[in-house]
Protein backbone atom coordinates (compact mmCIF):
# COMPACT_ATOMS: atom_id res chain seq x y z
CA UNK A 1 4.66 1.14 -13.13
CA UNK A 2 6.69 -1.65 -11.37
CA UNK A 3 6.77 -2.52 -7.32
CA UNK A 4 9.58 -3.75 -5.77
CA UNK A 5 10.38 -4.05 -2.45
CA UNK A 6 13.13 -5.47 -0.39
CA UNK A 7 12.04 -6.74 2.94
CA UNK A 8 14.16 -5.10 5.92
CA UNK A 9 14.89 -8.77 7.47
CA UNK A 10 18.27 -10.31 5.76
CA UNK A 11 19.32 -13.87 5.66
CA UNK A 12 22.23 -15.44 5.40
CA UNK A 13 22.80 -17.83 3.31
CA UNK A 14 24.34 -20.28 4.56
CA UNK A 15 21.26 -20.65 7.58
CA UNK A 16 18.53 -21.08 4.24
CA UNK A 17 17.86 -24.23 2.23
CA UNK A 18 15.07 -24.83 -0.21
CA UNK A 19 13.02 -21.04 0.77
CA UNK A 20 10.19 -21.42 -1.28
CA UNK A 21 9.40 -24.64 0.12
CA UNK A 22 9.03 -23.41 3.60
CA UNK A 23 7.93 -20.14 2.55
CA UNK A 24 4.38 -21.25 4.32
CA UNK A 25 2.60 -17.97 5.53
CA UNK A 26 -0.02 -18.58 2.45
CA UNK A 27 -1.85 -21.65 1.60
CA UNK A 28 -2.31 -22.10 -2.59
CA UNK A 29 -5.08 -22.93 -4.30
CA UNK A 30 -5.86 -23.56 -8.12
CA UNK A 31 -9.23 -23.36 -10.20
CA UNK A 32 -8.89 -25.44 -13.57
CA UNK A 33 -11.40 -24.13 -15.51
CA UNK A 34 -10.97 -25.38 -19.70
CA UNK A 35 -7.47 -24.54 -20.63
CA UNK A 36 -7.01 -22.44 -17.96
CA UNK A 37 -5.44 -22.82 -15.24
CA UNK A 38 -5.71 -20.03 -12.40
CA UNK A 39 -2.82 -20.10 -9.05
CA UNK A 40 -4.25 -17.76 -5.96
CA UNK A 41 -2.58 -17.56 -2.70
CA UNK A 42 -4.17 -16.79 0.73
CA UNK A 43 -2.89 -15.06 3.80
CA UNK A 44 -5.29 -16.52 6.30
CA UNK A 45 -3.91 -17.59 9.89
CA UNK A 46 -6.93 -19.69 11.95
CA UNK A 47 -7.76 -20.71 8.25
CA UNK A 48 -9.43 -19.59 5.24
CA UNK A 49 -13.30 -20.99 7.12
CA UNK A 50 -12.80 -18.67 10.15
CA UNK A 51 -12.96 -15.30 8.26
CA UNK A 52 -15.69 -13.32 7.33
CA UNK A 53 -14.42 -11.44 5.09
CA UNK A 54 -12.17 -11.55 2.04
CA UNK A 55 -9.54 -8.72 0.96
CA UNK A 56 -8.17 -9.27 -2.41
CA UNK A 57 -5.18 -7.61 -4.20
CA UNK A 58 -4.56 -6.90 -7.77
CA UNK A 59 -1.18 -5.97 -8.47
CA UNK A 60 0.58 -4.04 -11.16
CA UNK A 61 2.45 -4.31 -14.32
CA UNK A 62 5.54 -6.47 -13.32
CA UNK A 63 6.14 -10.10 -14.26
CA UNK A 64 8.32 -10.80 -10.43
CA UNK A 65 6.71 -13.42 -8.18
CA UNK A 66 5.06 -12.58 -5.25
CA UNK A 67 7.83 -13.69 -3.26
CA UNK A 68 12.06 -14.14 -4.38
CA UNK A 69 14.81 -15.13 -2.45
CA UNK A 70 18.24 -13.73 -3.85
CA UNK A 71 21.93 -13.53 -2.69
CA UNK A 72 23.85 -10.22 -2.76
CA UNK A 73 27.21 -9.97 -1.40
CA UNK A 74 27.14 -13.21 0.17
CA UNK A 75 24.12 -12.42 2.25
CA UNK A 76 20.30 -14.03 1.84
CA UNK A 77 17.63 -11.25 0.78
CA UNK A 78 14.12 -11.74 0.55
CA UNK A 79 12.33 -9.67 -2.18
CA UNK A 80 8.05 -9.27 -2.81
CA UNK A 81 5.99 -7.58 -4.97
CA UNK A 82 3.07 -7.85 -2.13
CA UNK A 83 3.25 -4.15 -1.06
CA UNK A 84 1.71 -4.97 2.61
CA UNK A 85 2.83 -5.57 5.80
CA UNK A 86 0.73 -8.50 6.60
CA UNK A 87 0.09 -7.88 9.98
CA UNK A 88 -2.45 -5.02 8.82
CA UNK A 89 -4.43 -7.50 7.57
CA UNK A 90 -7.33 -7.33 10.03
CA UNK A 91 -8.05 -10.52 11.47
CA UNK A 92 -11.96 -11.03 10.10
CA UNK A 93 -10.32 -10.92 6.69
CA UNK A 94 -8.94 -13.71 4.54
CA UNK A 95 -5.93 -11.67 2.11
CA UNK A 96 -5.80 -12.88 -1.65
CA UNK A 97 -3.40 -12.33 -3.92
CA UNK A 98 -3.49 -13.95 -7.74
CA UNK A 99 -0.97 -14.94 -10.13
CA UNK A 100 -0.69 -13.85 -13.70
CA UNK A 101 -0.44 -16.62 -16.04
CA UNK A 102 3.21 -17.91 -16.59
CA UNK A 103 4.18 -16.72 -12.99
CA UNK A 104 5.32 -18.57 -10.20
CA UNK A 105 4.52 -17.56 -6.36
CA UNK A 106 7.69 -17.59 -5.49
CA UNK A 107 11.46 -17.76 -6.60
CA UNK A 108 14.55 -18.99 -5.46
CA UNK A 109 17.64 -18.89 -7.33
CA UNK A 110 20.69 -16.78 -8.81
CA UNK A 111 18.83 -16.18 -11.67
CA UNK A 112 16.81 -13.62 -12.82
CA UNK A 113 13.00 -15.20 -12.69
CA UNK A 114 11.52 -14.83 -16.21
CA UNK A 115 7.93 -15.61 -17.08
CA UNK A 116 7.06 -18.01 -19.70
CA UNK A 117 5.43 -17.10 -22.99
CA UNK A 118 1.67 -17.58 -21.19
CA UNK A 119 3.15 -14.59 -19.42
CA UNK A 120 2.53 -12.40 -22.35
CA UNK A 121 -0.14 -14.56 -24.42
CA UNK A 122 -2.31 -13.60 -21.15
CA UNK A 123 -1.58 -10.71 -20.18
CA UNK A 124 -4.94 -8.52 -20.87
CA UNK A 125 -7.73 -6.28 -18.94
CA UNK A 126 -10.69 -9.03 -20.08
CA UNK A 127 -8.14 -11.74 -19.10
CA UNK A 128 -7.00 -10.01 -15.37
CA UNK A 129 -10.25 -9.19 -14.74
CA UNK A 130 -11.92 -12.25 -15.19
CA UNK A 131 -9.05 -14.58 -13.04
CA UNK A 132 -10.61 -12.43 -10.09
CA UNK A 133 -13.88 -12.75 -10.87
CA UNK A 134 -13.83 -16.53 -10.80
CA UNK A 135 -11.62 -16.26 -8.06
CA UNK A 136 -13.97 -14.55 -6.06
CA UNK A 137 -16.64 -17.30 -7.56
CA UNK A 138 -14.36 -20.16 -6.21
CA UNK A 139 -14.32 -18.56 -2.43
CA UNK A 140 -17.78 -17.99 -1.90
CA UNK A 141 -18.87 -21.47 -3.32
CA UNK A 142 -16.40 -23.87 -1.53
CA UNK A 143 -14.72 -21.66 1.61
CA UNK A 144 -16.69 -18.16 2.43
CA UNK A 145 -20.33 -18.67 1.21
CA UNK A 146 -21.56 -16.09 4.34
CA UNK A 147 -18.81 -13.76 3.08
CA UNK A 148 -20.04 -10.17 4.32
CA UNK A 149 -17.61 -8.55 2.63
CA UNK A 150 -15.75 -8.73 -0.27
CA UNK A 151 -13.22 -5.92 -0.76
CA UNK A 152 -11.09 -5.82 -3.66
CA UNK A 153 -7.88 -3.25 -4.26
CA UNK A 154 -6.56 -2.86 -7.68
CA UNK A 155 -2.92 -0.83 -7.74
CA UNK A 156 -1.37 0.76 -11.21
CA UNK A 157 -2.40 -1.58 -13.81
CA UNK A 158 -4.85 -3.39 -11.07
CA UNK A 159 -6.47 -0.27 -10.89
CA UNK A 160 -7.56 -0.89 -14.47
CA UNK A 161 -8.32 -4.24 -13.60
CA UNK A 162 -10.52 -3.26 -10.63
CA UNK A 163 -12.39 -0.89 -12.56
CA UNK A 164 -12.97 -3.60 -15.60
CA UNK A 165 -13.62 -6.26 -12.71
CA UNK A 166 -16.85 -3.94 -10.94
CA UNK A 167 -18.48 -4.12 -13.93
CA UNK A 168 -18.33 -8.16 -14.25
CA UNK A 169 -18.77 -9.19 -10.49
CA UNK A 170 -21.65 -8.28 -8.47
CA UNK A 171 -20.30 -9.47 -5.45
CA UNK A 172 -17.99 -7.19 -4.49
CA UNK A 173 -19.05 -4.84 -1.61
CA UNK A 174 -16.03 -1.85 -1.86
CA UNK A 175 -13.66 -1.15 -4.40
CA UNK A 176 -10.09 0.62 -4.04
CA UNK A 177 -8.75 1.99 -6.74
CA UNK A 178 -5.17 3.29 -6.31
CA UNK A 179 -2.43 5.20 -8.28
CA UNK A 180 -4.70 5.06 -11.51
CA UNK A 181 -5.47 7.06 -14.64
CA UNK A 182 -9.19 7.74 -15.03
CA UNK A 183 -8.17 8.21 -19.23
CA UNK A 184 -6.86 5.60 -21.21
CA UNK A 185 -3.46 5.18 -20.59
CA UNK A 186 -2.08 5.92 -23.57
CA UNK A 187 -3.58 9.02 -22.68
CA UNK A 188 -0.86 9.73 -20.12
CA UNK A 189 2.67 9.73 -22.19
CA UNK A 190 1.75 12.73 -23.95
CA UNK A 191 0.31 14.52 -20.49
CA UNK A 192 3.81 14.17 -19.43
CA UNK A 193 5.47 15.30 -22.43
CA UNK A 194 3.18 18.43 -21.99
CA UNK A 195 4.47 18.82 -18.47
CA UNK A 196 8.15 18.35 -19.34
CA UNK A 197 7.35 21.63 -21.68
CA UNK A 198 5.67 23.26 -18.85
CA UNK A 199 8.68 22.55 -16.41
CA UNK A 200 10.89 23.87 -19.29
CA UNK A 201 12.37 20.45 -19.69
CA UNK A 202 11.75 20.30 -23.37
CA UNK A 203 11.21 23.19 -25.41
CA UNK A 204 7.31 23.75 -27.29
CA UNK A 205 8.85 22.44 -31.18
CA UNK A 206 10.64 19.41 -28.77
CA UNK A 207 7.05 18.58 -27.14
CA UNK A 208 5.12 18.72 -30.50
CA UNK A 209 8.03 16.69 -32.05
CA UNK A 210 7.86 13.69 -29.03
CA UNK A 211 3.90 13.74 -29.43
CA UNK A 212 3.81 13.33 -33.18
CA UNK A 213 5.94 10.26 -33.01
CA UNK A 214 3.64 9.28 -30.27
CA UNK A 215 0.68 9.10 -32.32
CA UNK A 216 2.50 7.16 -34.45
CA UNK A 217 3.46 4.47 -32.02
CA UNK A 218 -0.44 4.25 -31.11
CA UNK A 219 -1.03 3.86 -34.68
CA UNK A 220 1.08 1.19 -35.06
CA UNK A 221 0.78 -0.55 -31.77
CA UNK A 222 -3.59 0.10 -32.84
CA UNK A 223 -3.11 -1.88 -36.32
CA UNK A 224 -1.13 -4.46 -34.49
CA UNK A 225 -2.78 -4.87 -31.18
CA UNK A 226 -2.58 -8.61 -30.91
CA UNK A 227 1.17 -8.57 -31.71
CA UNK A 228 3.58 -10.12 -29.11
CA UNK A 229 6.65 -9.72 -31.34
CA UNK A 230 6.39 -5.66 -31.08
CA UNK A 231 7.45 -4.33 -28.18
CA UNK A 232 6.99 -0.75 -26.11
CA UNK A 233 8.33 0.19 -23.03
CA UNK A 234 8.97 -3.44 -21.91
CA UNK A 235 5.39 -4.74 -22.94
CA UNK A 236 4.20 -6.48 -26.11
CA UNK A 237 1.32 -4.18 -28.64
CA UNK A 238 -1.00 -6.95 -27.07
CA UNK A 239 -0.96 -5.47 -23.71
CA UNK A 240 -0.98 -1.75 -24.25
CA UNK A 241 -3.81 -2.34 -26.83
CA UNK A 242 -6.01 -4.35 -24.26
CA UNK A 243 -4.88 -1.69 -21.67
CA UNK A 244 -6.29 1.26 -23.39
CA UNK A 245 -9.54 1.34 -22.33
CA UNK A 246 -10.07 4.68 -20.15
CA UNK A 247 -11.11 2.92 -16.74
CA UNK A 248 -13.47 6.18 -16.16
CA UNK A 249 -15.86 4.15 -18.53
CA UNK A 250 -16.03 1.33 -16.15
CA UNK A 251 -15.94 3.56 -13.04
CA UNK A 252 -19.07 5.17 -13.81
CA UNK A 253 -20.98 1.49 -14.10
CA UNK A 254 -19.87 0.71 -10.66
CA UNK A 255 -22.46 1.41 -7.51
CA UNK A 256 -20.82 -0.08 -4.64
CA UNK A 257 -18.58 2.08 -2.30
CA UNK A 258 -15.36 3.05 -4.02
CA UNK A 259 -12.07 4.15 -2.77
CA UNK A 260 -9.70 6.40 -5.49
CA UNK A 261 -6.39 6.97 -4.37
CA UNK A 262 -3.54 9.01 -5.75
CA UNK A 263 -0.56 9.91 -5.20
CA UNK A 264 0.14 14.10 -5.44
CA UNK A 265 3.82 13.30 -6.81
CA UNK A 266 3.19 10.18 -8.84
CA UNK A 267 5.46 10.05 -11.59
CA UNK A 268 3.72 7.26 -13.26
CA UNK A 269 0.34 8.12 -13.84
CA UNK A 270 0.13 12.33 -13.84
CA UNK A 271 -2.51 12.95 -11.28
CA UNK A 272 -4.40 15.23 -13.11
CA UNK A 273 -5.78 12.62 -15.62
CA UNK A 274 -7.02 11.00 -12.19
CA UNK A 275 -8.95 14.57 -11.50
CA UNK A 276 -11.10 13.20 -14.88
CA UNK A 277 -12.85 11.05 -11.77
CA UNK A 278 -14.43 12.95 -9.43
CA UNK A 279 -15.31 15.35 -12.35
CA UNK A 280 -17.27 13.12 -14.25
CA UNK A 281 -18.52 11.29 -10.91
CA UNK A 282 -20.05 14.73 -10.00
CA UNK A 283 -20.94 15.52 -13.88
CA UNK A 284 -23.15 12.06 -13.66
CA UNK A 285 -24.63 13.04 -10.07
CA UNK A 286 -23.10 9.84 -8.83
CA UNK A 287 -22.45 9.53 -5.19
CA UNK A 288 -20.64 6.52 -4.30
CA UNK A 289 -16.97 8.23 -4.69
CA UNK A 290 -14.33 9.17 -1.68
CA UNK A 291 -11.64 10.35 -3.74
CA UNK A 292 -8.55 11.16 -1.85
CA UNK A 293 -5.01 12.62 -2.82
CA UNK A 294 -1.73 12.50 -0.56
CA UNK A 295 0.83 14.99 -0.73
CA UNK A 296 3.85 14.45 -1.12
CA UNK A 297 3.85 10.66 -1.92
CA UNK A 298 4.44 8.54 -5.10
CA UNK A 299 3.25 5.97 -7.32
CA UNK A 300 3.57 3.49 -4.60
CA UNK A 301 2.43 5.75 -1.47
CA UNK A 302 6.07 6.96 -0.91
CA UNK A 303 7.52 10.43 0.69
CA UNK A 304 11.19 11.31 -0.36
CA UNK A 305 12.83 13.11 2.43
CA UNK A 306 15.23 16.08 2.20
CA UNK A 307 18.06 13.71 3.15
CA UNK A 308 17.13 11.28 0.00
CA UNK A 309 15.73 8.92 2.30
CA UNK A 310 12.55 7.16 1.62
CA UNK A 311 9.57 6.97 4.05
CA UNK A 312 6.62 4.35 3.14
CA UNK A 313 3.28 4.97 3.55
CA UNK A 314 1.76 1.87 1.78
CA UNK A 315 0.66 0.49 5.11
CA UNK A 316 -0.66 4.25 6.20
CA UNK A 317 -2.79 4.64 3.05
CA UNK A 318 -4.32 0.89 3.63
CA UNK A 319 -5.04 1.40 7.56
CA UNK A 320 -7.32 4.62 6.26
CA UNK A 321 -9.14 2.61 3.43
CA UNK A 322 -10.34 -0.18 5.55
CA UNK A 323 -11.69 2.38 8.08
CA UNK A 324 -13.27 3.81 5.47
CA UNK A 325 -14.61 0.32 4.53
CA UNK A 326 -15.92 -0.30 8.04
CA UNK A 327 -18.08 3.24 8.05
CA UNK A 328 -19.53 2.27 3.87
C-alpha cells in the first residue's frame, strides 16, 4: 500500500547544498491545538488568498516525507510521496497536503528517514481524519473564508480516511475516493488468498490453512488493538485495529458528490471488495456515486507494458476527476 516515486529530473551532487531549505514550491503552516501539533503544506503560486478553491490530499500508508533528497551512484535524486505533477493543479485551487505526526516534509540525508515514535502513537482513522478536518477549519477561518469549493482526495489508506473524514466535516463539496476497499480491510487478505486458490497458486487445503491462521492474527491483533509492540505487515496492532472499520459504513453517510476510483489490476486492495460500493449505493437508492474502474492499471493508476515498462496514469485519472468536479 506504499507510493514511491522518483522524479525524472536528477541532480548532481556536487551543484546541491542544504535541499530542503530551498525546497520552496510550498509554504508551511502549523495549527497547535492542546498537545497537538498539526504540519500542512500548500502548493499555491499567487498565494494561498488568490484561490478559490482548495484541493486537499490524503495520502497512504507510508511513513516517507513528502519530499527526500538522496545520492545514488554519485548522482543527486529527488524522491516524493506526492503522486502529482503539480502543474495539474488548476490555477483557482490552493493544493494541500498534511503530515502524519512524527513526519517531516522533507528529507535530506544518506540515511534512511525514520519517523519518531508519535509516528505510530498517532497513526489512526479518528486521528487522520480529524488533522483534515481542522485543517480544513484553519483555511476557511484565517485564508479562504469564500472558499467555493473544497475538494478532498483520499488514496489507499486516505481513502479510509476520506470516507471517515465526510462524515465529520460538512464543508467539503466533492469527495475522491481512490484505490480503496469498500469492506474492512482486514477483509481483503483472505479475498486474496481465495484468489491465489482460484489462479491455482495455492491448492484448496493450502487456502483454508493460510485463512485459519488469519483469523487468528485478527484475533490477536483484536484483543491487542492498542498494542505498538506487535507488529503485522510493517504496522503496529494499533493501526490495523483502528483501520478496520469497512469505509462502506461511512460512504453511505456521505451526500456530497463522490468520486470512487479503482484500479482493474490493483494488487493491493482486490477490486471486487470495491464492487461492495456501488452495490450497496444502489441497494440504499443513493445517488450521489460516479464509480469508475480503469483497465489495466494498478494500485497507484499504473499500466505495465509488454516490454516491462511502466506507463503512469496518476495525472490522467486526476485531469478526469476534476472535470467531473466542475460538471457536480
Amino acid at each position: 500500500m506504499k507510493f514511491w516515486i522518483v522524479t525524472l529530473s536528477m541532480l548532481f551532487s556536487s551543484a546541491i547544498i542544504a535541499q530542503c531549505d530551498e525546497f520552496k514550491m510550498f509554504n508551511h503552516f502549523k495549527i497547535i491545538d492542546k498537545n497537538d501539533m498539526i504540519n500542512y503544506h500548500v502548493y499555491a503560486p499567487g498565494g494561498l488568498k488568490n484561490k478559490k478553491n482548495v484541493l486537499i490530499f490524503i495520502h497512504g500508508s507510508n511513513s516517507k516525507p513528502f519530499y527526500e533528497f538522496f545520492k545514488k551512484d554519485g548522482k543527486r535524486f529527488r524522491g516524493s510521496s506526492v503522486p502529482f505533477n503539480l502543474k495539474t493543479i488548476p490555477e483557482s485551487y490552493a493544493f494541500v497536503i498534511i503530515s502524519k505526526r512524527g513526519v517531516v516534509f522533507c528529507h535530506d540525508s544518506s540515511d534512511e528517514f525514520e519517523p519518531s515514535e508519535e509516528y505510530s502513537d498517532n497513526l489512526s482513522l479518528n486521528y487522520r481524519a480529524q488533522q483534515v478536518h481542522k485543517v480544513i477549519k484553519d483555511i476557511t477561518l484565517n485564508y479562504l473564508s469564500n472558499a467555493k469549493k473544497i475538494v478532498v482526495i483520499g488514496h489507499s489508506e486516505g481513502s479510509d480516511v476520506v470516507a471517515k473524514l465526510g462524515t465529520i466535516n460538512k464543508q467539503i463539496t466533492h469527495i475522491g475516493f481512490w484505490s480503496g476497499s469498500g469492506n474492512s480491510q482486514l477483509y481483503d487478505f483472505p479475498l486474496f488468498i481465495r484468489k491465489e486458490v482460484l489462479e491455482g497458486k495455492l491448492t484448496e487445503e493450502e487456502g483454508l490453512a493460510e485463512i485459519d491462521s488469519l483469523l487468528i492474527k485478527y484475533k490477536d491483533i483484536i484483543e491487542h488493538k492498542d498494542a505498538l509492540d506487535k507488529t503485522w505487515y510493517g504496522h503496529p496492532y494499533k493501526r490495523w485495529a483502528n483501520f478496520s472499520e469497512p469505509p462502506i459504513n461511512n460512504l453511505l453517510q456521505i451526500s456530497v458528490p463522490l468520486y470512487v476510483a479503482m484500479g482493474a489490476k490493483d494488487t493491493s486492495v482486490p477490486v471486487e471488495s470495491t464492487y461492495l460500493i456501488p452495490v450497496e449505493f444502489i441497494r440504499n437508492k443513493k445517488k450521489n456515486l460516479t464509480f469508475k474502474v480503469y483497465p489495466n492499471l494498478d494500485h497507484s493508476f499504473n499500466e505495465k507494458l509488454k516490454e516491462g515498462n511502466i506507463k503512469r496514469h496518476w495525472n490522467n485519472v486526476f485531469r478526469e476527476f476534476m472535470n467531473w468536479v466542475n460538471l457536480n
